[in-house]
N, C-alpha and C. Protein backbone atom coordinates (compact mmCIF):
# COMPACT_ATOMS: atom_id res chain seq x y z
N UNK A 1 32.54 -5.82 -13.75
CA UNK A 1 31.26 -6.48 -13.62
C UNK A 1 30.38 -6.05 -14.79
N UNK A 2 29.41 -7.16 -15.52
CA UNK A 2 28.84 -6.64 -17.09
C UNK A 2 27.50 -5.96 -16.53
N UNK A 3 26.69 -5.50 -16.99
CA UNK A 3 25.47 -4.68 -16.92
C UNK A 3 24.30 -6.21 -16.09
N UNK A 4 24.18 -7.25 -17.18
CA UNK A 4 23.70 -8.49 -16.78
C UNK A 4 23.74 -9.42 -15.32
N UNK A 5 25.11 -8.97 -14.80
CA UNK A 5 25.17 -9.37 -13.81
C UNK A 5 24.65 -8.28 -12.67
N UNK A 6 24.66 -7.14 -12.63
CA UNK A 6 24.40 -6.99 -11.90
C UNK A 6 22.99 -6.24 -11.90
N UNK A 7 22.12 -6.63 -12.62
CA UNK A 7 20.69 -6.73 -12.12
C UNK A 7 19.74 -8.21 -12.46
N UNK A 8 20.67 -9.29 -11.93
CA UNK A 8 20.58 -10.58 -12.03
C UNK A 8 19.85 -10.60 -11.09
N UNK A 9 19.65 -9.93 -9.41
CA UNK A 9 18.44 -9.69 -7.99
C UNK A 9 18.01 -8.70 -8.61
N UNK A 10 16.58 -9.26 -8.26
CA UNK A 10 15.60 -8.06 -8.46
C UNK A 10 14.04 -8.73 -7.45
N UNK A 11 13.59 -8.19 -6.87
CA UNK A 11 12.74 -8.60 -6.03
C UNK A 11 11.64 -7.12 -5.54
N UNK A 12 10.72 -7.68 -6.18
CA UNK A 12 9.16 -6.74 -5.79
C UNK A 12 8.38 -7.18 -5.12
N UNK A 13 7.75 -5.74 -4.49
CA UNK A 13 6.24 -5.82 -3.71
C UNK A 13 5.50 -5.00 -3.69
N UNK A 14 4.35 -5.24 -3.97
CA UNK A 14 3.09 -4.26 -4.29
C UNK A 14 2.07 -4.51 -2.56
N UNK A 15 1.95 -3.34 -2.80
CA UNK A 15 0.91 -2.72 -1.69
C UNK A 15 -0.05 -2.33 -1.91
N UNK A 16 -1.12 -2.33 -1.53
CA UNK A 16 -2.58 -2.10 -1.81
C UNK A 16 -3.11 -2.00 -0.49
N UNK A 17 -3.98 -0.94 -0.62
CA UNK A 17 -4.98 -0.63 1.04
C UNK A 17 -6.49 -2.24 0.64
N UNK A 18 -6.21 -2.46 1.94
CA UNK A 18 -7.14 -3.63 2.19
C UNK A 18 -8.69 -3.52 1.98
N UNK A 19 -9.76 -3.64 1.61
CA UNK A 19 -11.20 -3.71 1.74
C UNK A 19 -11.93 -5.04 1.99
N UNK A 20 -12.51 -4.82 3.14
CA UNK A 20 -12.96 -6.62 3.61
C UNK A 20 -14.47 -6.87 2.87
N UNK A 21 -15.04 -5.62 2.03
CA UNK A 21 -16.61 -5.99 1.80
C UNK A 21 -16.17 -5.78 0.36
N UNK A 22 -16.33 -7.35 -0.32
CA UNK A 22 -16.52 -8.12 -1.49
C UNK A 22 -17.36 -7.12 -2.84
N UNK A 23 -17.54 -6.66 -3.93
CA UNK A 23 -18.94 -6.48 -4.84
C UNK A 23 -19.61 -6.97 -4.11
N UNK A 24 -19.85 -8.30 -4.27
CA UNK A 24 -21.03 -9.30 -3.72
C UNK A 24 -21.99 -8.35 -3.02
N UNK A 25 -20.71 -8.88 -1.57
CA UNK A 25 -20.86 -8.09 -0.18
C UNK A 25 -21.79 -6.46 -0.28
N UNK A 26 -21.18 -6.12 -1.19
CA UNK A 26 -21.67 -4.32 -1.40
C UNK A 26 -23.10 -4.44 -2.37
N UNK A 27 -23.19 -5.64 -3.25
CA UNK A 27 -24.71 -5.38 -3.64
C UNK A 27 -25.57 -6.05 -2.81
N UNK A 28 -24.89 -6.67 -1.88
CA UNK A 28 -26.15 -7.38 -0.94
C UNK A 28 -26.38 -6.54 -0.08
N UNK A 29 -25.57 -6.01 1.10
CA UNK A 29 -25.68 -4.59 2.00
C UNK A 29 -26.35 -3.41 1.20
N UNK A 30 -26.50 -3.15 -0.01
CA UNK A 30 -27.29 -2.35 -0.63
C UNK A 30 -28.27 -2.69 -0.89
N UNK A 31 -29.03 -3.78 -1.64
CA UNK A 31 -30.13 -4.45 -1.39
C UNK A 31 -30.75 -4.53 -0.14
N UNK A 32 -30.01 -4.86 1.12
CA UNK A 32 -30.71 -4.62 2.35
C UNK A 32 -31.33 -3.27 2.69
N UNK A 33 -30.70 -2.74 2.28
CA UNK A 33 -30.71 -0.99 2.48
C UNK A 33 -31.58 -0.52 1.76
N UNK A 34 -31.45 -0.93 0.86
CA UNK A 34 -32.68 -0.41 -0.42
C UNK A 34 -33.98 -1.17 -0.08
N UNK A 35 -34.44 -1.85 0.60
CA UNK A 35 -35.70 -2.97 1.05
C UNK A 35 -35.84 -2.22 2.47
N UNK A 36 -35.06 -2.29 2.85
CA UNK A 36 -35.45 -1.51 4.33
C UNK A 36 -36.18 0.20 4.08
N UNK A 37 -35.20 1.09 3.17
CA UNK A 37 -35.61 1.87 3.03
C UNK A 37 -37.34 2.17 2.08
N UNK A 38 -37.35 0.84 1.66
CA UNK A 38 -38.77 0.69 0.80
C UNK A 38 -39.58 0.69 1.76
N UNK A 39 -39.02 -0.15 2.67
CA UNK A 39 -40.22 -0.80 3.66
C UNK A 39 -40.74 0.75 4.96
N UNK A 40 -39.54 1.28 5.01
CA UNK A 40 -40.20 2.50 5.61
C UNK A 40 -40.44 3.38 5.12
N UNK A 41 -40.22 3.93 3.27
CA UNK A 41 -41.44 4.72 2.83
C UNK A 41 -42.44 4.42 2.76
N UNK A 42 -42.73 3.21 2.30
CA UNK A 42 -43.81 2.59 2.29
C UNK A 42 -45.05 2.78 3.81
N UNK A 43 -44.32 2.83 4.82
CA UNK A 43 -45.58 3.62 5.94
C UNK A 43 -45.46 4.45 6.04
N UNK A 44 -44.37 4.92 5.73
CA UNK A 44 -44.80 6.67 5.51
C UNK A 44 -45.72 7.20 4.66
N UNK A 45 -45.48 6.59 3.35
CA UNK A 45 -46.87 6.73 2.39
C UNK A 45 -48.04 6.80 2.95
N UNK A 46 -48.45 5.36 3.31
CA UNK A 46 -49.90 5.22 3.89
C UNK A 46 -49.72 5.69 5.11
N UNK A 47 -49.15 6.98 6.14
CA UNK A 47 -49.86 7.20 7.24
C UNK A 47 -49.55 8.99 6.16
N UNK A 48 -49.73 9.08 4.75
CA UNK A 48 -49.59 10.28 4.04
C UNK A 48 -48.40 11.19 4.52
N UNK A 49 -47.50 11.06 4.78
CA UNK A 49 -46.25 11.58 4.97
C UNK A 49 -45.70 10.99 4.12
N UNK A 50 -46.03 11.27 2.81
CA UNK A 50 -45.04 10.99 1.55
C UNK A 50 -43.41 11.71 1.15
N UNK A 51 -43.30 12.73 1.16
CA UNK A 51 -41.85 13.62 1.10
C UNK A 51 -41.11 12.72 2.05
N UNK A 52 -41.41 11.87 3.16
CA UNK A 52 -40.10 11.18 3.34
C UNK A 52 -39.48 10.41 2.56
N UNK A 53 -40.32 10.13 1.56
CA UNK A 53 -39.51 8.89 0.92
C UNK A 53 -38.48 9.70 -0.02
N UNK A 54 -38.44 10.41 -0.71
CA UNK A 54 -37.29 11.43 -1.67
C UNK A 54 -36.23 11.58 -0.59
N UNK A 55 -36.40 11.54 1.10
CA UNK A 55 -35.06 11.77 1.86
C UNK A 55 -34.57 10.49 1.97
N UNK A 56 -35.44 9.22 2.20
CA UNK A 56 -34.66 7.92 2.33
C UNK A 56 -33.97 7.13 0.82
N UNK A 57 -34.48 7.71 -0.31
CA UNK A 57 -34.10 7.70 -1.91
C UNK A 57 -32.60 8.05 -1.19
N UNK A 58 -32.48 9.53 -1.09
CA UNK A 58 -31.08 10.17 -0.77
C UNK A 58 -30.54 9.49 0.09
N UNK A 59 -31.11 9.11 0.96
CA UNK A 59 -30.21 8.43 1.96
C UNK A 59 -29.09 7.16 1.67
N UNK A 60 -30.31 6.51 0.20
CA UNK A 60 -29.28 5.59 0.20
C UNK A 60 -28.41 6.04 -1.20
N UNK A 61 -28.58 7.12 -1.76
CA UNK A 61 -28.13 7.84 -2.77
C UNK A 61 -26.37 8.04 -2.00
N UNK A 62 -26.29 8.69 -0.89
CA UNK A 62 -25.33 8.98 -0.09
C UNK A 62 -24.35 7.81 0.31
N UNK A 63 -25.07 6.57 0.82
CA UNK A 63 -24.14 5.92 1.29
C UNK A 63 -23.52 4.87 -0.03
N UNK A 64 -24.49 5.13 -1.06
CA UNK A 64 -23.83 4.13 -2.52
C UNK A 64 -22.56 4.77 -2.89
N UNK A 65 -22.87 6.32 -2.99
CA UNK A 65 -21.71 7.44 -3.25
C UNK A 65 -20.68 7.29 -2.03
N UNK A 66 -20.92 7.15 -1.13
CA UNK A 66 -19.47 6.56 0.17
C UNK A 66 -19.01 5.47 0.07
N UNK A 67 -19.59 4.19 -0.49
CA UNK A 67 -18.87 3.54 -0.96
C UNK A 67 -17.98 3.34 -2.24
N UNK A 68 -18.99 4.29 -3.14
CA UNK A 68 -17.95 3.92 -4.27
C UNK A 68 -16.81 4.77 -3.92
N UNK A 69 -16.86 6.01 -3.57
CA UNK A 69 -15.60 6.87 -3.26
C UNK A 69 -14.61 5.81 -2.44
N UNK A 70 -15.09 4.91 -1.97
CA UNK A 70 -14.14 3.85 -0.97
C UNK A 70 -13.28 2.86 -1.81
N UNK A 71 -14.16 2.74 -2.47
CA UNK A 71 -13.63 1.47 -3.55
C UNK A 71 -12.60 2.10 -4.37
N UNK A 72 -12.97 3.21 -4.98
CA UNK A 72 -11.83 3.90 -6.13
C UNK A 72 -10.88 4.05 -5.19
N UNK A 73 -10.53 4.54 -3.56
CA UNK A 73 -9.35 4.94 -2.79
C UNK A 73 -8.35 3.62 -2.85
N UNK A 74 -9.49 2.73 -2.91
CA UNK A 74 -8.67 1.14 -2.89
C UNK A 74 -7.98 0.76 -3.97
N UNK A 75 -7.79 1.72 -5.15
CA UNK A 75 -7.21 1.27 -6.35
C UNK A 75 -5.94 1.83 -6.38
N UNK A 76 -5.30 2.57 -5.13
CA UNK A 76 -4.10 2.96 -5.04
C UNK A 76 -3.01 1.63 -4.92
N UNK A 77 -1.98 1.77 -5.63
CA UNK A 77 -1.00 0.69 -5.61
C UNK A 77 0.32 1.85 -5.21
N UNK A 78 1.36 0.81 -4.62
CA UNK A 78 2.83 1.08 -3.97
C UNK A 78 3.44 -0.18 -4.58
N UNK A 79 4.44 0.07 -5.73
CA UNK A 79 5.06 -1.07 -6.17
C UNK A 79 6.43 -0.62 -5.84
N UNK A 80 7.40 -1.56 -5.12
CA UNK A 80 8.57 -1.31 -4.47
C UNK A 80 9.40 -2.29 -5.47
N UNK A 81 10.66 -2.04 -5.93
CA UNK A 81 11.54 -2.64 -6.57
C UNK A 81 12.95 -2.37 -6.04
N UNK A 82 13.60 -3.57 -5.64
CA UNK A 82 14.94 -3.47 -5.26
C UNK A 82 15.38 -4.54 -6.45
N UNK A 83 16.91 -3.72 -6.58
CA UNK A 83 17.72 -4.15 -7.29
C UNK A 83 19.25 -4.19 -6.70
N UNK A 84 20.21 -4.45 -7.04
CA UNK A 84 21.51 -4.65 -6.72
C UNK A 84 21.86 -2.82 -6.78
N UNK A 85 21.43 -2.20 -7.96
CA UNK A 85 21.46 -0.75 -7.96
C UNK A 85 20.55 0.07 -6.89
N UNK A 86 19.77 -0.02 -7.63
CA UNK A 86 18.63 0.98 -6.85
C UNK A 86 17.45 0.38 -5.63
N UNK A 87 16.47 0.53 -5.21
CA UNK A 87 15.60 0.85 -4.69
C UNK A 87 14.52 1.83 -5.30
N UNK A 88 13.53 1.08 -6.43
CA UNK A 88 12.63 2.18 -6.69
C UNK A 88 11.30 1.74 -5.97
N UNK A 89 10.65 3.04 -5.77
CA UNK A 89 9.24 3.13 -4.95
C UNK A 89 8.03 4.13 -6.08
N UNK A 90 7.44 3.35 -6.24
CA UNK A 90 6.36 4.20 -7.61
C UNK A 90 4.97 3.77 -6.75
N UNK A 91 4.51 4.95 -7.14
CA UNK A 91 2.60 5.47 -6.32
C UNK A 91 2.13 5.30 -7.61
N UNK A 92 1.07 4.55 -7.19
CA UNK A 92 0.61 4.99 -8.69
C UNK A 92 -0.99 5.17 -7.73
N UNK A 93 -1.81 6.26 -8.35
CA UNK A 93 -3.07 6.77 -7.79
C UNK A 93 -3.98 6.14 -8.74
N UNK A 94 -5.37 6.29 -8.08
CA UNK A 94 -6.44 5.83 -8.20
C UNK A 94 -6.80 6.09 -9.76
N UNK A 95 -6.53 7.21 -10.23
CA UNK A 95 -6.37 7.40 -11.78
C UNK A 95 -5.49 6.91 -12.66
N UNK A 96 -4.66 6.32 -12.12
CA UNK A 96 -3.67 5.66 -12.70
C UNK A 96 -2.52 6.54 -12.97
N UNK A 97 -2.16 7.48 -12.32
CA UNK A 97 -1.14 8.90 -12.73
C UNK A 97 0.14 7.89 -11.39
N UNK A 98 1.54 8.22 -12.38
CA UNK A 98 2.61 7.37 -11.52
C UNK A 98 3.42 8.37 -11.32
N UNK A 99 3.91 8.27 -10.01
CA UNK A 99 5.27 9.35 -9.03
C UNK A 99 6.51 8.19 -8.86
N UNK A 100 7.25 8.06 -9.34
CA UNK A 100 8.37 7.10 -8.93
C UNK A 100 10.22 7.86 -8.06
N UNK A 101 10.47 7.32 -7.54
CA UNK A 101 11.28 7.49 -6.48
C UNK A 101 12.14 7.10 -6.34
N UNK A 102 13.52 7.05 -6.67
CA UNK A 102 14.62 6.16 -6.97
C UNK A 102 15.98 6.29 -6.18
N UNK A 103 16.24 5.34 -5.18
CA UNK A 103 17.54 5.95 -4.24
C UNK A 103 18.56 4.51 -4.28
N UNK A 104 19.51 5.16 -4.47
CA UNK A 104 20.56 3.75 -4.69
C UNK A 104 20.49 2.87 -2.92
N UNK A 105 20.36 1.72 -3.62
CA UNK A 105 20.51 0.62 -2.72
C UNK A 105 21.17 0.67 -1.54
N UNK A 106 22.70 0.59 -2.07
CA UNK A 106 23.74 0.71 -0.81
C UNK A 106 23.46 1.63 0.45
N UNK A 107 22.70 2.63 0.07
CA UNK A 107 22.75 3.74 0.68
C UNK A 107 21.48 4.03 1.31
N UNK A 108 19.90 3.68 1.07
CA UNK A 108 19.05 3.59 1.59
C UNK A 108 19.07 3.27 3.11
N UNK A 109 17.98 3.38 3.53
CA UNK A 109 17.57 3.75 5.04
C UNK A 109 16.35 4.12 5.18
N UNK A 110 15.86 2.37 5.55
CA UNK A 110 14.22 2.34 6.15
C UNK A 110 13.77 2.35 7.56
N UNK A 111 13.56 3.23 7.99
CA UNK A 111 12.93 3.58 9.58
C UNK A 111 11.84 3.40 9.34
N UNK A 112 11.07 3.42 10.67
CA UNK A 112 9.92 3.32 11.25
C UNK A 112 9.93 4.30 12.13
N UNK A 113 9.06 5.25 11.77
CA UNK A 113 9.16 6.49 12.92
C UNK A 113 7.57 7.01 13.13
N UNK A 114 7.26 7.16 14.78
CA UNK A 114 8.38 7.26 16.01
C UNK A 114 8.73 5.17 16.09
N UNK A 115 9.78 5.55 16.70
CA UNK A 115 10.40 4.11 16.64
C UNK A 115 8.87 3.30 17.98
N UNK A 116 9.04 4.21 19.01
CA UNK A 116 8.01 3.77 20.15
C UNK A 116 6.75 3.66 19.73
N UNK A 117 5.95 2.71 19.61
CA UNK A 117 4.25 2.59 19.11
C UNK A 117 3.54 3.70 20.07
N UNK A 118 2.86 4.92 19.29
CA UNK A 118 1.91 5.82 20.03
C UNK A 118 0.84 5.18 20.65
N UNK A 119 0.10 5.85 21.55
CA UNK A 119 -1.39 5.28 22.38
C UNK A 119 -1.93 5.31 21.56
N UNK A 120 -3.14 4.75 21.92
CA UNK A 120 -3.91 4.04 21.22
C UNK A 120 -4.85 5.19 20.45
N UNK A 121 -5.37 5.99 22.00
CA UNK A 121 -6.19 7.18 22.02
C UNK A 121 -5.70 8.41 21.04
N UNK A 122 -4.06 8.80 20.94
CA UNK A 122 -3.31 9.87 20.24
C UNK A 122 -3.99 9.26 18.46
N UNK A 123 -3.59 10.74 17.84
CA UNK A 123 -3.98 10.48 16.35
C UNK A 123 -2.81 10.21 15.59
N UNK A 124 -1.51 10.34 16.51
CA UNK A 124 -0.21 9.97 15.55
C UNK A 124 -0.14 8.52 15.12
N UNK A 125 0.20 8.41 14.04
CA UNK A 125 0.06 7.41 13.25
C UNK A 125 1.89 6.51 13.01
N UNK A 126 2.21 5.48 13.23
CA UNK A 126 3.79 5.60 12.31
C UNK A 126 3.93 5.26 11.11
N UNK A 127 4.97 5.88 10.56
CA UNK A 127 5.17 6.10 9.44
C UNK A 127 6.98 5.33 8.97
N UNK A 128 6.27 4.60 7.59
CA UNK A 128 7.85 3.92 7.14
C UNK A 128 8.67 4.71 6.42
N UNK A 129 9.37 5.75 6.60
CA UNK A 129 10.30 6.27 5.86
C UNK A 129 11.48 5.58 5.11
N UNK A 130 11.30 6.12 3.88
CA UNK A 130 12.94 4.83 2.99
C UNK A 130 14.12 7.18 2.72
N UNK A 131 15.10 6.72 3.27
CA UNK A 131 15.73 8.16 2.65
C UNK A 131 17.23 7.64 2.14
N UNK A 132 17.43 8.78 1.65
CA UNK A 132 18.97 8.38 1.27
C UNK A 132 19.19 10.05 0.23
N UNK A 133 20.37 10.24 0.43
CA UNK A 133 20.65 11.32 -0.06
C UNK A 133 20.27 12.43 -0.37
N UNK A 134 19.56 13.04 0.67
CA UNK A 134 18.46 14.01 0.66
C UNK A 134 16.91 13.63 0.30
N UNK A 135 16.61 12.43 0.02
CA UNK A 135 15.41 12.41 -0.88
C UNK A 135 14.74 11.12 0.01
N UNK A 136 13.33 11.60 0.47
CA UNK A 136 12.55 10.55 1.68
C UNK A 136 11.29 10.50 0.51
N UNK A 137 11.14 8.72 0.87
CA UNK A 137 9.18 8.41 0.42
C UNK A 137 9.23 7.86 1.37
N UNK A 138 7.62 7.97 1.49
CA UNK A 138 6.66 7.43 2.66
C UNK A 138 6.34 5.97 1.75
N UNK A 139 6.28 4.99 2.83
CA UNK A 139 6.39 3.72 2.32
C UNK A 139 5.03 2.90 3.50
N UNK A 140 3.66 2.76 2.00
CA UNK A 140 2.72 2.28 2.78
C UNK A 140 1.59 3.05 3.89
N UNK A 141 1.59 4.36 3.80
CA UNK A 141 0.73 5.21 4.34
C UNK A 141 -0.96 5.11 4.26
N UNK A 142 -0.96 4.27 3.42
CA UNK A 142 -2.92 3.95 3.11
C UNK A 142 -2.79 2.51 3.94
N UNK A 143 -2.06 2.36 4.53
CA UNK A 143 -2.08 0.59 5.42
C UNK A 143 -2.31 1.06 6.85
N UNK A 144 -3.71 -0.24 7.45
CA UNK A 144 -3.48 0.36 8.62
C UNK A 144 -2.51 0.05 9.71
N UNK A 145 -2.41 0.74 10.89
CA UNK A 145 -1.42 0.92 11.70
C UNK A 145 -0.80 -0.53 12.22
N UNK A 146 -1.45 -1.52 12.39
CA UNK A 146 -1.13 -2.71 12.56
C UNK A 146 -0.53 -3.46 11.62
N UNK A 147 -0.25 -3.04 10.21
CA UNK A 147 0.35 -3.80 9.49
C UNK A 147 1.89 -3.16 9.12
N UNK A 148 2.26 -1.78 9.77
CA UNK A 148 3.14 -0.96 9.47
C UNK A 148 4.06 -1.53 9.98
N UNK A 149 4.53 -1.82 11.27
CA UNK A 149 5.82 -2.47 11.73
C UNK A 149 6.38 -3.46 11.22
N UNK A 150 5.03 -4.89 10.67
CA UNK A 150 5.70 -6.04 9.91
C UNK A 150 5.98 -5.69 8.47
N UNK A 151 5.49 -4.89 7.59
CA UNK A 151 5.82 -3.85 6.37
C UNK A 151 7.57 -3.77 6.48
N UNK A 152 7.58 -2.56 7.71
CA UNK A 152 8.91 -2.08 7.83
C UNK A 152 9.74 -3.15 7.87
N UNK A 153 9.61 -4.09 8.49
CA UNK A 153 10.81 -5.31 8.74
C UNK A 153 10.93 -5.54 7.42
N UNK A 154 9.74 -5.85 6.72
CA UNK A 154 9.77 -6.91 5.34
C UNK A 154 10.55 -5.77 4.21
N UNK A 155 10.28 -4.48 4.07
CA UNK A 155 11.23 -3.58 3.09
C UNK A 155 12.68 -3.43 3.88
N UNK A 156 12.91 -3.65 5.10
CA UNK A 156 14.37 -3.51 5.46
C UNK A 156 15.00 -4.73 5.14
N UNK A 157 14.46 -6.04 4.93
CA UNK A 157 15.16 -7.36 4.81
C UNK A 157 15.09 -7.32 3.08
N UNK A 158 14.11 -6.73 2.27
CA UNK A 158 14.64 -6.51 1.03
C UNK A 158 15.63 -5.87 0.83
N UNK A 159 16.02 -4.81 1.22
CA UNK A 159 17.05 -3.85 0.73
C UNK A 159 18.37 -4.61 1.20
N UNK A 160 18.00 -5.23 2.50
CA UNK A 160 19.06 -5.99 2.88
C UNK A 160 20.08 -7.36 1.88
N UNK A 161 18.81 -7.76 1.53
CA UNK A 161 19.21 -8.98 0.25
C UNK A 161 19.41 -8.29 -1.07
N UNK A 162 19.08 -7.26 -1.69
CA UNK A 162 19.71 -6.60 -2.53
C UNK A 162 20.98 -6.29 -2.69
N UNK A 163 21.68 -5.60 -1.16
CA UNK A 163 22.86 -5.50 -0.92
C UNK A 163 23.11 -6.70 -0.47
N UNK A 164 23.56 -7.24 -0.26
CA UNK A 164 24.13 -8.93 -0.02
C UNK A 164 24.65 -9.29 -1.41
N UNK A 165 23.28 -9.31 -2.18
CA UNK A 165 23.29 -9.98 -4.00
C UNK A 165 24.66 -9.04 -4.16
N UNK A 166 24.82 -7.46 -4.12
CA UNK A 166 25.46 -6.41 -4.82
C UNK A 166 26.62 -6.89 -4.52
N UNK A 167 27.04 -7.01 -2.79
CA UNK A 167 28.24 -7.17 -2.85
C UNK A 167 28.52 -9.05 -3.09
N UNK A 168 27.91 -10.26 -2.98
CA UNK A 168 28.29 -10.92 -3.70
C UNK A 168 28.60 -10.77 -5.15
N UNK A 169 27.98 -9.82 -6.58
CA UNK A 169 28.38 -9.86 -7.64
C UNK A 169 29.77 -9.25 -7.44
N UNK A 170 30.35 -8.08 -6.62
CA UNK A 170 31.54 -7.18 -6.75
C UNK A 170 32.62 -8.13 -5.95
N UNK A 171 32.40 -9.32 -5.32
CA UNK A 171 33.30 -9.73 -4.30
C UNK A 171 34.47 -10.45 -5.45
N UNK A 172 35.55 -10.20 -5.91
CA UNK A 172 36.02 -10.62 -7.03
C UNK A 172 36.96 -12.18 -6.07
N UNK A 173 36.63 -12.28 -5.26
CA UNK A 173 37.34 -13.52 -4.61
C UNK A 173 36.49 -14.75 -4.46
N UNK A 174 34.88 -14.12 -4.74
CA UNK A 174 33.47 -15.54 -5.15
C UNK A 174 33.93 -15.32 -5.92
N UNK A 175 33.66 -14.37 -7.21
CA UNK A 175 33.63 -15.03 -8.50
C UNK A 175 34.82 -15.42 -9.61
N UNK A 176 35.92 -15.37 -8.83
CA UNK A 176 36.87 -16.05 -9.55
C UNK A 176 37.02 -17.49 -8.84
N UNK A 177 37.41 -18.80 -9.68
CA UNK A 177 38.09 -19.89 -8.96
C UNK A 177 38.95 -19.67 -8.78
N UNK A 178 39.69 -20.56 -7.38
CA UNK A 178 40.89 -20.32 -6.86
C UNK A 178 41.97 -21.56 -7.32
N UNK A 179 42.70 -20.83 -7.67
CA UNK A 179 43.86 -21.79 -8.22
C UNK A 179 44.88 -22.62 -6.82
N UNK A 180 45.27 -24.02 -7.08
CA UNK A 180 45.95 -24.10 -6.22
C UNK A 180 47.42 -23.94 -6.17
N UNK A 181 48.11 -24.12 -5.13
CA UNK A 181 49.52 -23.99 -5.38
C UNK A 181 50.28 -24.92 -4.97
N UNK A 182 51.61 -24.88 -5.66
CA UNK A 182 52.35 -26.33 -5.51
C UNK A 182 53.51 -26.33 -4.20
């Protein structure tokens, strides 16, 4: 089999933690915030209780700083690559610094563990494990808990069609024609 053929499948997916409030969204909720907080230094002023207003400044000093810390967490990416060979899994963090992870195909093994969905109330969380030959990544851990089970299906049916592709390229009885006989 030539090098060409057999990374002829190749199929990716990137992961990203979700954020439902837009820029937009975040300078308008700040604008509200910042008008509201005007509007109640502002009687604080005139009933001369001025020093509140330097705490409602901070106040919204605090929650601009909680969001942006939110936004940069959101710049984490999980790019998953299956191939006929491998299975690679690369983190790449909010700074852009990359960890990559590489376990041959054939041999991979994506769980979902605990297999049973925890209560609601418990803090255990599940988790997609990919392992193979001593060596486990966590697959999708910044996603929340409701999107983890359909995740797991969707990286087990990749690895699955990777191997399929692998052993269709090695099956030497597809890729030869068959001659007939007399």
């Amino acid at each position: 089999m030539t090098e060409s053929n057999s990374n002829r499948f190749r199929e990716s997916l990137t992961i990203w933690p979700h954020r439902s409030l837009s820029p937009r969204g975040f300078a308008l909720v700040m604008a509200a915030l910042g008008s509201l907080a005007f509007c109640i230094g502002l009687g604080f002023f005139l009933l001369g209780a001025w020093p509140v207003i330097g705490f409602l400044g901070l106040e919204i000093l605090v929650v601009w700083g909680a969001f942006k810390l939110n936004y940069r967490a959101a710049k984490r990416r999980q790019h998953l690559t299956a191939t006929t060979k491998k299975l690679k899994i690369e983190n790449v963090s909010p700074e852009g610094d990359r960890e990559t992870t590489e376990m041959p195909t054939a041999w991979v093994q994506v769980e979902l563990t605990p297999r049973d969905e925890p209560e609601m109330r418990s803090r255990q969380r599940r988790k997609i494990i990919a392992r193979s030959h001593g060596k486990t990544a966590e697959i999708g851990q910044f996603l929340h808990p409701a999107e983890t089970p359909r995740l797991a299906r969707e990286v087990g049916r990749m690895v699955e069609r990777a191997r399929a592709a692998a052993l269709r390229d090695e099956d030497p009885v597809a890729a030869e024609p068959v001659e007939g006989t007399r």
